[in-house]
C-alpha atoms as a PDB file:
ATOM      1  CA  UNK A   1      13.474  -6.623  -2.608  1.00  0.00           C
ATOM      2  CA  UNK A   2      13.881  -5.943   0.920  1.00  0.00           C
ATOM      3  CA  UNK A   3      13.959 -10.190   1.888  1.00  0.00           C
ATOM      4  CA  UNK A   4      16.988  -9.868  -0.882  1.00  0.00           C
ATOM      5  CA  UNK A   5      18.488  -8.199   1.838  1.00  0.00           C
ATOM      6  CA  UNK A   6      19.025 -10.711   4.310  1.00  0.00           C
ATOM      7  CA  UNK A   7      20.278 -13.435   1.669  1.00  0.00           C
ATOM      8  CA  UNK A   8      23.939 -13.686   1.027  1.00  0.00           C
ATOM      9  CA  UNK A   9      24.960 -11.082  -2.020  1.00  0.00           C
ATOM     10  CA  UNK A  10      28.387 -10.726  -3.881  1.00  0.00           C
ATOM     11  CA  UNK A  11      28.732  -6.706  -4.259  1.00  0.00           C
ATOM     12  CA  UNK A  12      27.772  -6.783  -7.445  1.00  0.00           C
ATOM     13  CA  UNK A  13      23.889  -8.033  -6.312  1.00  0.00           C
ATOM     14  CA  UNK A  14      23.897  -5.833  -3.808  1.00  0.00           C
ATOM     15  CA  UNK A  15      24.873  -3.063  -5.760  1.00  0.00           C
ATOM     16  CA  UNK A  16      21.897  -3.843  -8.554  1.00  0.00           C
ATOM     17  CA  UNK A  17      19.968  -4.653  -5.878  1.00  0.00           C
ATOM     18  CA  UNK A  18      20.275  -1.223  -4.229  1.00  0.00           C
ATOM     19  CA  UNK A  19      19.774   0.148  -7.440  1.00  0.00           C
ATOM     20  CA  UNK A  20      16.916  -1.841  -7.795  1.00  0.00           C
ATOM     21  CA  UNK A  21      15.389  -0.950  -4.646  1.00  0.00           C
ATOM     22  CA  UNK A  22      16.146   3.000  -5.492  1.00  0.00           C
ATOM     23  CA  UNK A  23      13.541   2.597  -8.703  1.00  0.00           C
ATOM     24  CA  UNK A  24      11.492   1.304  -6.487  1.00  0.00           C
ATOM     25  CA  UNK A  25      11.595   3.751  -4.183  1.00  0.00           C
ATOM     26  CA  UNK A  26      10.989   6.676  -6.764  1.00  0.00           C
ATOM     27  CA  UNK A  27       7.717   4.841  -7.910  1.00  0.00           C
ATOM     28  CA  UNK A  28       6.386   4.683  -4.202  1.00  0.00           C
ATOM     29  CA  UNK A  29       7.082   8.687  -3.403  1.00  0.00           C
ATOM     30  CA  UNK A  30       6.370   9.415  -7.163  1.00  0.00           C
ATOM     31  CA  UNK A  31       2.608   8.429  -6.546  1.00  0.00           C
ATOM     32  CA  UNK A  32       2.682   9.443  -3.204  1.00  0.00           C
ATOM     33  CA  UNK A  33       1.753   6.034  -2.293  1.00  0.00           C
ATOM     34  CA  UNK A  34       2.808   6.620   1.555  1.00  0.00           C
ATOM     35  CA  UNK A  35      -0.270   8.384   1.740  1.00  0.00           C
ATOM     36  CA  UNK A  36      -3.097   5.799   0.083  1.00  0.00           C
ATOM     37  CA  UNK A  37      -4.226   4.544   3.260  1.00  0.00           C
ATOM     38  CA  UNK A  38      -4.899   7.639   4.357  1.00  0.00           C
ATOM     39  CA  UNK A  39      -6.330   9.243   1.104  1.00  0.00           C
ATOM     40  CA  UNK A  40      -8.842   6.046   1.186  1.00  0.00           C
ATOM     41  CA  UNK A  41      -9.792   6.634   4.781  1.00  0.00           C
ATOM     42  CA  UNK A  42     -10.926  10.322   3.348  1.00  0.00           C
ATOM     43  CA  UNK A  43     -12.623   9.055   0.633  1.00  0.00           C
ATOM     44  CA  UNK A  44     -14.230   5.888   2.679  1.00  0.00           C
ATOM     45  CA  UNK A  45     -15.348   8.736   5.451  1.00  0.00           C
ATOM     46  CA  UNK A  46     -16.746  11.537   2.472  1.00  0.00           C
ATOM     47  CA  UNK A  47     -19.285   8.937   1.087  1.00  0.00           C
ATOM     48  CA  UNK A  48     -19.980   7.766   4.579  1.00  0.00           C
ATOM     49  CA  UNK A  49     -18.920   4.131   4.411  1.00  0.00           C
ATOM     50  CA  UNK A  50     -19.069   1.910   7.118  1.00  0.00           C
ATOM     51  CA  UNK A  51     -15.516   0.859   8.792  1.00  0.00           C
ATOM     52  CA  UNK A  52     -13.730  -1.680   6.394  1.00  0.00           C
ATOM     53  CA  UNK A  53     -13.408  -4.075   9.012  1.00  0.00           C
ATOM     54  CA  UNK A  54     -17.441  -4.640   9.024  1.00  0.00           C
ATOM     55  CA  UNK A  55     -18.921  -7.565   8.088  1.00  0.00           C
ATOM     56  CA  UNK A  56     -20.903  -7.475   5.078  1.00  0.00           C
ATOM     57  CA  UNK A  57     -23.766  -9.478   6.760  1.00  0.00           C
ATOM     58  CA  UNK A  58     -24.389  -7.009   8.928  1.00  0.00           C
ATOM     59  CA  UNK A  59     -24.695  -3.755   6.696  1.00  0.00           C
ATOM     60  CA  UNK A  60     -27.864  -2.064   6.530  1.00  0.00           C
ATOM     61  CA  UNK A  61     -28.838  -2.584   2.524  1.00  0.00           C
ATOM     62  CA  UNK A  62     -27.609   1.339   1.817  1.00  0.00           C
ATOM     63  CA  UNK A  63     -24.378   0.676   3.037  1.00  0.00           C
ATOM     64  CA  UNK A  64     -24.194  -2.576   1.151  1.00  0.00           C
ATOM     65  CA  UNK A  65     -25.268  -0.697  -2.191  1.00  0.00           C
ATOM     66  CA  UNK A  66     -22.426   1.920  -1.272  1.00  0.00           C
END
């Protein structure tokens, strides 16, 4: 929706596309979605997971099974 933004729009697209970008919007604060990153970090760091950046290769076999 946002990349819509930078194309040429009569007013009527950019009207439905505000619009469109306001249901959007809703969803994303609705579910609090801002804050999955962080609610993942919490959970990755409660069942003491490695960074998610590690390489699998190099997991001890608990933290693979994890």
């Amino acid at each position: 929706v946002s990349a819509r933004f930078a194309e040429e729009l009569s007013e009527e697209e950019t009207n439905q596309l505000l619009e469109e970008q306001a249901k959007l919007q809703d969803a994303i604060d609705s579910a609090n979605a801002w804050e999955l990153d962080r609610a993942l970090e919490v959970a990755m760091d409660a069942l003491r997971l490695p960074p998610p950046e590690a390489e699998v290769a190099k997991l001890s076999g608990g933290e693979r099974r994890r």
